[in-house]
PDB file of N, CA and C in Angstrom:
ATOM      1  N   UNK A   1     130.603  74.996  81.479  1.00  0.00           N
ATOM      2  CA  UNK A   1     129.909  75.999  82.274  1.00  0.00           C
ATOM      3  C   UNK A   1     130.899  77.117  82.585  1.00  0.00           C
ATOM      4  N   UNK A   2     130.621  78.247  82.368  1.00  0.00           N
ATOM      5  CA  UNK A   2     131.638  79.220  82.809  1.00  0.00           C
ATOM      6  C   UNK A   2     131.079  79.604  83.994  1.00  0.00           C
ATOM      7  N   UNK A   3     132.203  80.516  84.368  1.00  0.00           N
ATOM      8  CA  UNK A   3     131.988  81.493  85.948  1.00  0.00           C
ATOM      9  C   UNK A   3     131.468  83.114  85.627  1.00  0.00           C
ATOM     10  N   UNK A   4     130.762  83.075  86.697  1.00  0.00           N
ATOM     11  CA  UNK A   4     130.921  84.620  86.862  1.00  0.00           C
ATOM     12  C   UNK A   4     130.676  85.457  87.865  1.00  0.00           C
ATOM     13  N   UNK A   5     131.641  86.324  88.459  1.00  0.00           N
ATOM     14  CA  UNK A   5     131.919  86.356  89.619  1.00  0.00           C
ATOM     15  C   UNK A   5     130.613  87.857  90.288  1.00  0.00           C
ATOM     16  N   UNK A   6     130.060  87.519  90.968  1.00  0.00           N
ATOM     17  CA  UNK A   6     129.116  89.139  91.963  1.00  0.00           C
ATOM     18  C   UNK A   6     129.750  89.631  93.106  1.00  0.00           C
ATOM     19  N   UNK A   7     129.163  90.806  93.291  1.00  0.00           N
ATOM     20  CA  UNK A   7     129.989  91.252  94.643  1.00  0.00           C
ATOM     21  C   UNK A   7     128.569  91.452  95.098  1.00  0.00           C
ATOM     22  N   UNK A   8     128.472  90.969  96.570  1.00  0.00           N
ATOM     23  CA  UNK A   8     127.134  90.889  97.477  1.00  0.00           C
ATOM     24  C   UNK A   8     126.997  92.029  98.782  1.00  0.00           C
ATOM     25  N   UNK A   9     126.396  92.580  99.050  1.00  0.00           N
ATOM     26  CA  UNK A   9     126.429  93.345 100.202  1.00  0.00           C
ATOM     27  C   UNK A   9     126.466  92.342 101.435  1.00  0.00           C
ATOM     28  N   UNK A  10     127.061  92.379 102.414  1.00  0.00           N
ATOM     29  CA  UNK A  10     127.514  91.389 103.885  1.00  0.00           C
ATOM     30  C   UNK A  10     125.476  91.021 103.784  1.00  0.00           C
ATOM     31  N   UNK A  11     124.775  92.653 104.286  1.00  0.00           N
ATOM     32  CA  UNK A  11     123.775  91.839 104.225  1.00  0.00           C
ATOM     33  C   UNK A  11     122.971  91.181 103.352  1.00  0.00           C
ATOM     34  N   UNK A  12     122.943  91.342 102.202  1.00  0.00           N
ATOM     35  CA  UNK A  12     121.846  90.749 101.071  1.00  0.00           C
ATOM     36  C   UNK A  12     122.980  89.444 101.148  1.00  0.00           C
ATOM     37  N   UNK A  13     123.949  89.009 101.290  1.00  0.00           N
ATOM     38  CA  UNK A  13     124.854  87.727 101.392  1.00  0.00           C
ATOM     39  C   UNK A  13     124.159  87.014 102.260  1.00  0.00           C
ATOM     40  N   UNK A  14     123.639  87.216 103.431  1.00  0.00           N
ATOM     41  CA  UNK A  14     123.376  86.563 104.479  1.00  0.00           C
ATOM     42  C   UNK A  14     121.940  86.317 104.697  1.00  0.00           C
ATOM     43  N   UNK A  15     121.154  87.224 104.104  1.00  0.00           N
ATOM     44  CA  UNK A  15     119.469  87.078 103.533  1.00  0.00           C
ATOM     45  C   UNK A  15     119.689  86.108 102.507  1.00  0.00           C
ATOM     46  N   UNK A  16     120.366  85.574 101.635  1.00  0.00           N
ATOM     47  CA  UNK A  16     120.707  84.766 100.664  1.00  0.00           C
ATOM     48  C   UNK A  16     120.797  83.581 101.305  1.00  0.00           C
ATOM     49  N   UNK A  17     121.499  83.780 102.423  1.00  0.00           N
ATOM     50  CA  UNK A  17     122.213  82.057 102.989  1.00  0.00           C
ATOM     51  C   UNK A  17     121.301  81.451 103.853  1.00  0.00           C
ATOM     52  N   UNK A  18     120.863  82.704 104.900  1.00  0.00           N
ATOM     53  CA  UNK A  18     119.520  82.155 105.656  1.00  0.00           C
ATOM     54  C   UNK A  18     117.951  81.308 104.743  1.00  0.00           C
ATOM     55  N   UNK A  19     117.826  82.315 103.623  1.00  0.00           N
ATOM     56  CA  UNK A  19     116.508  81.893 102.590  1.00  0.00           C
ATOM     57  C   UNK A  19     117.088  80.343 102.016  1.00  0.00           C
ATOM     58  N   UNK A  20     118.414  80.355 101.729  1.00  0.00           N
ATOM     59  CA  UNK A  20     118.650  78.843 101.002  1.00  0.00           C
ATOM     60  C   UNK A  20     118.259  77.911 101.893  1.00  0.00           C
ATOM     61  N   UNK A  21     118.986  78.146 103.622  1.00  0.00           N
ATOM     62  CA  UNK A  21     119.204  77.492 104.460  1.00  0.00           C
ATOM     63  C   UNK A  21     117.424  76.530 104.566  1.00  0.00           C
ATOM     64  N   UNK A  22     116.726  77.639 104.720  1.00  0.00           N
ATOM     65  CA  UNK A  22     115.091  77.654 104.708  1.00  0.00           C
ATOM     66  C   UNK A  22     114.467  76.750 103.722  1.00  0.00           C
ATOM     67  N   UNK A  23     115.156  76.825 102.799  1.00  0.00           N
ATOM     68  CA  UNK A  23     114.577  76.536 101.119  1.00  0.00           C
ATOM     69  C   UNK A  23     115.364  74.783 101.059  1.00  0.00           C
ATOM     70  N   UNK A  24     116.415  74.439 101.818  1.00  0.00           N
ATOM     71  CA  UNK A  24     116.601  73.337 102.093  1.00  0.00           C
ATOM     72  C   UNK A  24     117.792  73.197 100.978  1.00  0.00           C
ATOM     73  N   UNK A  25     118.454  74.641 100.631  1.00  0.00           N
ATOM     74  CA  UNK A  25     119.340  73.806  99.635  1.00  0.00           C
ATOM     75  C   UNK A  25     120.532  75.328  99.837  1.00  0.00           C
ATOM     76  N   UNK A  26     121.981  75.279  99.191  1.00  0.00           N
ATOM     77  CA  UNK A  26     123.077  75.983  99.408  1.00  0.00           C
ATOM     78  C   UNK A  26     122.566  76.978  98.446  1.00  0.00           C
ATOM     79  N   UNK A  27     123.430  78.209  99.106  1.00  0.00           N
ATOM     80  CA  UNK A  27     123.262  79.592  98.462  1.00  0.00           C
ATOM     81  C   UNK A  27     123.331  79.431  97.261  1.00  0.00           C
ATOM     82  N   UNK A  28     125.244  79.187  96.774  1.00  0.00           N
ATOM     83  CA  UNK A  28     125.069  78.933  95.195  1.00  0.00           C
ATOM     84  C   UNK A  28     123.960  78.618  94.450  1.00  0.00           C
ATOM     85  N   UNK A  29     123.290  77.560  94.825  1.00  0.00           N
ATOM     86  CA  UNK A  29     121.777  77.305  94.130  1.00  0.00           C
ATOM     87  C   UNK A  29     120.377  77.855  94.294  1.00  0.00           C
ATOM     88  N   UNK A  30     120.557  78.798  95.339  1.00  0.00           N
ATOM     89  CA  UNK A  30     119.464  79.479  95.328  1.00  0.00           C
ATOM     90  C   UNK A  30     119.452  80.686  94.558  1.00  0.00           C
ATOM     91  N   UNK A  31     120.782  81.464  94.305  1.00  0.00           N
ATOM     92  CA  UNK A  31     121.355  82.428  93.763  1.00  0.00           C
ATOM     93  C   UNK A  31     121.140  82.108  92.285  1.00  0.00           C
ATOM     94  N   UNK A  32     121.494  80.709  91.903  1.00  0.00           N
ATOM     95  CA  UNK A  32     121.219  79.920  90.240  1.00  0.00           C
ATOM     96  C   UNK A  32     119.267  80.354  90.106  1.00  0.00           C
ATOM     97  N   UNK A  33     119.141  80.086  90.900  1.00  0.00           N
ATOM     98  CA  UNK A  33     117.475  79.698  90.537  1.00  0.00           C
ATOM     99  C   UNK A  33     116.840  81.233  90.416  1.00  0.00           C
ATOM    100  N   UNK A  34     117.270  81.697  91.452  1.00  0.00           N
ATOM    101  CA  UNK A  34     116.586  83.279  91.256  1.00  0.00           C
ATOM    102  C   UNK A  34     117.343  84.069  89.947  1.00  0.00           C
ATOM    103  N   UNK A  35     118.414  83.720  89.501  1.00  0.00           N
ATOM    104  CA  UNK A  35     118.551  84.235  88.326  1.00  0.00           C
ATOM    105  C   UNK A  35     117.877  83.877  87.452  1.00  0.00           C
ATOM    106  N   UNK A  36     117.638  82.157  87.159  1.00  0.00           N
ATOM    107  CA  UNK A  36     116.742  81.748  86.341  1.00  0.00           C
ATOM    108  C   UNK A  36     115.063  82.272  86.153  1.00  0.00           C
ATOM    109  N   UNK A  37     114.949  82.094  87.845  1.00  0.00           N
ATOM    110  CA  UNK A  37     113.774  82.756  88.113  1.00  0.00           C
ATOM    111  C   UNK A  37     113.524  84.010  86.720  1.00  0.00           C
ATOM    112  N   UNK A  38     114.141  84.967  87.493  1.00  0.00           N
ATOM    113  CA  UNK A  38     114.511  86.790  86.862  1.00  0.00           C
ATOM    114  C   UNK A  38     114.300  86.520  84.858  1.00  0.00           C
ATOM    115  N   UNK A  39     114.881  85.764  84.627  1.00  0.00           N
ATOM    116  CA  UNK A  39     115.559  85.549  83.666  1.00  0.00           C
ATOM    117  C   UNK A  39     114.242  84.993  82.578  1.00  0.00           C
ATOM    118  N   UNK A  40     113.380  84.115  83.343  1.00  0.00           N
ATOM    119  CA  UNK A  40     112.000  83.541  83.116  1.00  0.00           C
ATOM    120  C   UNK A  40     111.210  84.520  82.515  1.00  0.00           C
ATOM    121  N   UNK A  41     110.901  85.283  84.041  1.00  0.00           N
ATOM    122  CA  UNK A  41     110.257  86.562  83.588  1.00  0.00           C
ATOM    123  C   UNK A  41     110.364  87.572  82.970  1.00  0.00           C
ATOM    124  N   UNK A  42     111.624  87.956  82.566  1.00  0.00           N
ATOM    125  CA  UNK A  42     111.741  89.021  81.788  1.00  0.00           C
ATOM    126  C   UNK A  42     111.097  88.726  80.509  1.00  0.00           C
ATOM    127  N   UNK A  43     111.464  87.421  80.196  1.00  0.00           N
ATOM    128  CA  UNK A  43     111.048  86.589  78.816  1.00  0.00           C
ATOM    129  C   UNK A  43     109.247  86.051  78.485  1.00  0.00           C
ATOM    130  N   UNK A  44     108.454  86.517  79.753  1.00  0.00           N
ATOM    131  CA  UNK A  44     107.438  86.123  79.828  1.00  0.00           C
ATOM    132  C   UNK A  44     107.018  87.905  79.525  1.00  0.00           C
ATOM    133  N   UNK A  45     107.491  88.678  80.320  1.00  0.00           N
ATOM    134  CA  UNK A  45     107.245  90.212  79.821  1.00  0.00           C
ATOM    135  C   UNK A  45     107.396  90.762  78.343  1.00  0.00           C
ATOM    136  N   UNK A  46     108.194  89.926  78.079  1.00  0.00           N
ATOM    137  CA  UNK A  46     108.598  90.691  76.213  1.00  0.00           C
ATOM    138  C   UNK A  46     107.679  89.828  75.432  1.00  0.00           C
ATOM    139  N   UNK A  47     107.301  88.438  75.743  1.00  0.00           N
ATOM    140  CA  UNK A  47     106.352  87.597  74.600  1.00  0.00           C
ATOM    141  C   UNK A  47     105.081  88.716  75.226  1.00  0.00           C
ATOM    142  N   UNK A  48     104.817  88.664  76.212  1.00  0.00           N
ATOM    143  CA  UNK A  48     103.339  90.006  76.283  1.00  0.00           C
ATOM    144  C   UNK A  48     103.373  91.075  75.359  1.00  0.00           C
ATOM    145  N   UNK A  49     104.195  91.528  76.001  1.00  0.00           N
ATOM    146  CA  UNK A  49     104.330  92.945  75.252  1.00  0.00           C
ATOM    147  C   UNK A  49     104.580  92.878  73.404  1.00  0.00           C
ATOM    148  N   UNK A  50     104.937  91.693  73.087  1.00  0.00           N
ATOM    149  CA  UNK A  50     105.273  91.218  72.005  1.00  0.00           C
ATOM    150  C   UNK A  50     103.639  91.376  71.173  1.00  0.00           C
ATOM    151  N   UNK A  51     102.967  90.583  71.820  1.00  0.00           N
ATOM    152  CA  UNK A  51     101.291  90.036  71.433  1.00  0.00           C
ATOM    153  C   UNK A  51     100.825  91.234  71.754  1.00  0.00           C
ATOM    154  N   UNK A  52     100.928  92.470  72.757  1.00  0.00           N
ATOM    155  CA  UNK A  52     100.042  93.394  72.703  1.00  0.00           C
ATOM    156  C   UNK A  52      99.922  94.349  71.448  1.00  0.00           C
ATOM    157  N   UNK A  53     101.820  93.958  71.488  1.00  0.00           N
ATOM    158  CA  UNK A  53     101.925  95.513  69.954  1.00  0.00           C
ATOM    159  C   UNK A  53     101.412  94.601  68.845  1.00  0.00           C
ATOM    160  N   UNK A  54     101.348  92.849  68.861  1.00  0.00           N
ATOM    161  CA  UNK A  54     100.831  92.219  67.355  1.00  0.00           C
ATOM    162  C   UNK A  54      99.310  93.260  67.719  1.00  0.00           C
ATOM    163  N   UNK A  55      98.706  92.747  68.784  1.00  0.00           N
ATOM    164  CA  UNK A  55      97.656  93.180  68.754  1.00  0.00           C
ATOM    165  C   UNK A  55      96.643  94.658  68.321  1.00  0.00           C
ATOM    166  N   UNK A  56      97.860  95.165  69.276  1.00  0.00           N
ATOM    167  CA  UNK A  56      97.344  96.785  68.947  1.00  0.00           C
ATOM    168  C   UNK A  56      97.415  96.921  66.893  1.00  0.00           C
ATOM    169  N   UNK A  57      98.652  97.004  66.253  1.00  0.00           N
ATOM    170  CA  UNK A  57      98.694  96.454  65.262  1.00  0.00           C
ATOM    171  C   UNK A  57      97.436  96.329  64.298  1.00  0.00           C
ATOM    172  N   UNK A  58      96.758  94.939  64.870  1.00  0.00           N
ATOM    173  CA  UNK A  58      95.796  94.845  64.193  1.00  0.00           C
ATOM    174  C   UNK A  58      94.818  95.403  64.499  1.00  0.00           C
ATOM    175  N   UNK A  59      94.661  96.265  65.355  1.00  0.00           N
ATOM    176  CA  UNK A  59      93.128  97.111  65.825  1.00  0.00           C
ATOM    177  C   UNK A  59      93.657  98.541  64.941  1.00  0.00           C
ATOM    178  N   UNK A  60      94.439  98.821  64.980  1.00  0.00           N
ATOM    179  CA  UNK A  60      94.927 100.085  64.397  1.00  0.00           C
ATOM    180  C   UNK A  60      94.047  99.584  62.599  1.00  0.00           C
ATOM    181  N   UNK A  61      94.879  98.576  62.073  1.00  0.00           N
ATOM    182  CA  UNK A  61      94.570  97.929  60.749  1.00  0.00           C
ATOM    183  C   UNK A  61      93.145  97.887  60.230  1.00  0.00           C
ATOM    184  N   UNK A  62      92.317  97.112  61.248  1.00  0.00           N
ATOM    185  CA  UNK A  62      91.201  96.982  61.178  1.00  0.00           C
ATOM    186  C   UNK A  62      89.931  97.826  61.095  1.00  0.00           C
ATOM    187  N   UNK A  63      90.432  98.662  62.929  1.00  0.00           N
ATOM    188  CA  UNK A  63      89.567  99.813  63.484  1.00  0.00           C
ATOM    189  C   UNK A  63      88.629  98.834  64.276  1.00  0.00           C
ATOM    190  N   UNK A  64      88.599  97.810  64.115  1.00  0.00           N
ATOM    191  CA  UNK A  64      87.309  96.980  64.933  1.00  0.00           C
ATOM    192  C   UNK A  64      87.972  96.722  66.672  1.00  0.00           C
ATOM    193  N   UNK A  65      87.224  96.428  67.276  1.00  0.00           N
ATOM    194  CA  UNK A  65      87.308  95.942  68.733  1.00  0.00           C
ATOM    195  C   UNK A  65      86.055  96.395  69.840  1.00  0.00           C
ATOM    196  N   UNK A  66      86.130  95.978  70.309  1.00  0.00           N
ATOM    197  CA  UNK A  66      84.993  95.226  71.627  1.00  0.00           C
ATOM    198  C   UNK A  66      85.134  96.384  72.381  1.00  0.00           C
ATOM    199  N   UNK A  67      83.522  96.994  72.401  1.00  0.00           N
ATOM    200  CA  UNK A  67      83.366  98.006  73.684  1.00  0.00           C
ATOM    201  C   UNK A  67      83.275  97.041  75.142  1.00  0.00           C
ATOM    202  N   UNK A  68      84.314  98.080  75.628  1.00  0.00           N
ATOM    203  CA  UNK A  68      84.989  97.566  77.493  1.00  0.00           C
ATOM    204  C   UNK A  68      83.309  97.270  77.878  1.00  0.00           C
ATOM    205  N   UNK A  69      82.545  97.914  78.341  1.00  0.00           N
ATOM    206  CA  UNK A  69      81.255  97.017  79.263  1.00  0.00           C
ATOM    207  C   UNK A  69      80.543  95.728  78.766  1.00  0.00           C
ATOM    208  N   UNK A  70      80.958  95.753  77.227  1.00  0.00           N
ATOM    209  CA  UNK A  70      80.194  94.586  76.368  1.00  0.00           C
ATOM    210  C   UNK A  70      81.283  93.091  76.908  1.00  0.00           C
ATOM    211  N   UNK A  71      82.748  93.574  77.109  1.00  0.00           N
ATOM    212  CA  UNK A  71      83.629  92.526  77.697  1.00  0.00           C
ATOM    213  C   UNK A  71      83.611  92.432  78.932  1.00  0.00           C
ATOM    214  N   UNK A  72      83.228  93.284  79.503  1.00  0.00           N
ATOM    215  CA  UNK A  72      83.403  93.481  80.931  1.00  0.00           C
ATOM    216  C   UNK A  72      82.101  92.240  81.107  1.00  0.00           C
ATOM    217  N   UNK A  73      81.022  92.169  80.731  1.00  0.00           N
ATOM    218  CA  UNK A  73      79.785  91.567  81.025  1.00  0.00           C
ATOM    219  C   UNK A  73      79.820  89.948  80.539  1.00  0.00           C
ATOM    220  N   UNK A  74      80.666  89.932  79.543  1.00  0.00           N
ATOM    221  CA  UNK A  74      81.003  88.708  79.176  1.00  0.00           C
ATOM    222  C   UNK A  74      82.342  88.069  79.841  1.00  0.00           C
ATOM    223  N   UNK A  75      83.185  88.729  80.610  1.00  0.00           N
ATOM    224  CA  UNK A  75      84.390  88.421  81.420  1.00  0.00           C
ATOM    225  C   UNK A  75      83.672  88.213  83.024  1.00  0.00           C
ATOM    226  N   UNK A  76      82.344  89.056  83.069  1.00  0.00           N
ATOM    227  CA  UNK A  76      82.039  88.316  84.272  1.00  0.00           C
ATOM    228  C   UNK A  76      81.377  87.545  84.529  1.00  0.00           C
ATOM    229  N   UNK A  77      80.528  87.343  83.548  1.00  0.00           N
ATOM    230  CA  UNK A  77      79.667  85.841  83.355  1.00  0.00           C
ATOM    231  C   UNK A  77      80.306  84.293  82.861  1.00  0.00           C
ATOM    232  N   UNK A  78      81.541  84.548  82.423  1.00  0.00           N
ATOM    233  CA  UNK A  78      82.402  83.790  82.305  1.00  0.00           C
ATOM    234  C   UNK A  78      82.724  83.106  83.932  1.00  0.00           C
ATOM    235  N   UNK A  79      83.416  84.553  84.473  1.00  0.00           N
ATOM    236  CA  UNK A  79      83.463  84.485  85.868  1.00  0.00           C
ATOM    237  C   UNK A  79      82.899  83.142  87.104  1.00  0.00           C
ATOM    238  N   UNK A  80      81.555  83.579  86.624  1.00  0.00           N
ATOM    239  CA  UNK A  80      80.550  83.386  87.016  1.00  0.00           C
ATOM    240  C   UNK A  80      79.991  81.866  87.199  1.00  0.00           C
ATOM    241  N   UNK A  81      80.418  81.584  85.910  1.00  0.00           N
ATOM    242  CA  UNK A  81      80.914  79.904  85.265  1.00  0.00           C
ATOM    243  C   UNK A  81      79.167  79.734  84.560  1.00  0.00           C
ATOM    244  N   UNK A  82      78.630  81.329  84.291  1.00  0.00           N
ATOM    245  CA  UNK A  82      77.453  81.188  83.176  1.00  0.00           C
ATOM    246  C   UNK A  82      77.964  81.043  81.681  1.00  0.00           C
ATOM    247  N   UNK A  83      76.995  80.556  80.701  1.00  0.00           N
ATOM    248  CA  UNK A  83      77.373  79.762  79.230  1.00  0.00           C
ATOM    249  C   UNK A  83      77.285  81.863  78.899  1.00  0.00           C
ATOM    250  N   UNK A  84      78.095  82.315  78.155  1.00  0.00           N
ATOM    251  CA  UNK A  84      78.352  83.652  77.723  1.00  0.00           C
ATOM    252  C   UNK A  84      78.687  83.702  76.237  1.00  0.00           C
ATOM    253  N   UNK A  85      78.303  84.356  75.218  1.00  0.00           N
ATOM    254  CA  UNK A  85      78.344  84.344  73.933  1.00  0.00           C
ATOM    255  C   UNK A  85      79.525  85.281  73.888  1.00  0.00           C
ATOM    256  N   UNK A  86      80.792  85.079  73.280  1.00  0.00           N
ATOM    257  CA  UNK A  86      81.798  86.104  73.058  1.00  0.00           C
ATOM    258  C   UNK A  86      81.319  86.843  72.114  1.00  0.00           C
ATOM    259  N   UNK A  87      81.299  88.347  72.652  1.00  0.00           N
ATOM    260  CA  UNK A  87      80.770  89.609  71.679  1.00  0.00           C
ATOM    261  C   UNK A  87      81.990  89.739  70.464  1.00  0.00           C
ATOM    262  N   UNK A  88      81.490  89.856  69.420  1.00  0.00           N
ATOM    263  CA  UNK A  88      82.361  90.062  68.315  1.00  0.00           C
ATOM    264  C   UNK A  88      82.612  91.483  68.203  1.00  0.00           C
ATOM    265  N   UNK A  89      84.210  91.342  67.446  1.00  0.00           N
ATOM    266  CA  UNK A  89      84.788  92.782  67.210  1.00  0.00           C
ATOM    267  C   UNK A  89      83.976  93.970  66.371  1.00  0.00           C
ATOM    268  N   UNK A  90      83.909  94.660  66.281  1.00  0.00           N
ATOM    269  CA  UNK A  90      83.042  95.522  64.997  1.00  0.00           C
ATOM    270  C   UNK A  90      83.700  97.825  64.918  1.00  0.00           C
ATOM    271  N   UNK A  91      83.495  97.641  63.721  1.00  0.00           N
ATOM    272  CA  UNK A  91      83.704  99.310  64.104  1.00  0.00           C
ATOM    273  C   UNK A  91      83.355 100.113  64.951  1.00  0.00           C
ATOM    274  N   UNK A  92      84.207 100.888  65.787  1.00  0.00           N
ATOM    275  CA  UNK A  92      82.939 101.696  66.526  1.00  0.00           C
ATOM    276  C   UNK A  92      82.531 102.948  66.135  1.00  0.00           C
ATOM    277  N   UNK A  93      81.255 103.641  66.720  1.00  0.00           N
ATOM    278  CA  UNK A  93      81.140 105.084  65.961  1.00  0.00           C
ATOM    279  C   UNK A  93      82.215 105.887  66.940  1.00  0.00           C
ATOM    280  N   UNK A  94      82.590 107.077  66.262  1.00  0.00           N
ATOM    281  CA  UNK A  94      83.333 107.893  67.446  1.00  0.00           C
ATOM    282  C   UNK A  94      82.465 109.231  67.884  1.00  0.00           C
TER     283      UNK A  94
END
């Protein structure tokens, strides 16, 4: 395991020690986890953004995709917990 050293402001140090104190466990490890935390999400942001550009991608390719009120009506009957037929992709006129 290597080191690596931060420099903390007195107060964000002490918002750190109080939240561990709270959280039932020492700074060092709360400081570990919220990096992990951080570290989670960034990686949950780039697989999105990853699948949007596959996505966009293939709408560009295609030209097909789902007019917004036709999903909108099937995202709320879903909602709803009614049986909803998923509207299929298709060209649109412009």
């Amino acid at each position: 395991m290597s080191t690596t050293t931060i420099r903390l402001p007195d107060e964000l140090k002490a918002r750190v020690a109080e939240a561990a104190k709270q959280a039932g466990t020492t700074s060092h490890n709360f400081i570990l986890e919220a990096i992990a935390e951080k570290a989670d999400l960034a990686a949950e942001h780039a697989a999105f953004h990853a699948l949007a550009d596959r996505r966009y991608a293939q709408f560009l390719e295609s030209g097909k995709s789902i007019p917004w009120e036709e999903a909108r009506i099937y995202l709320m009957d879903r909602l709803a917990g009614k049986s909803a037929k998923r509207p299929l992709a298709r060209k649109l006129d412009r």
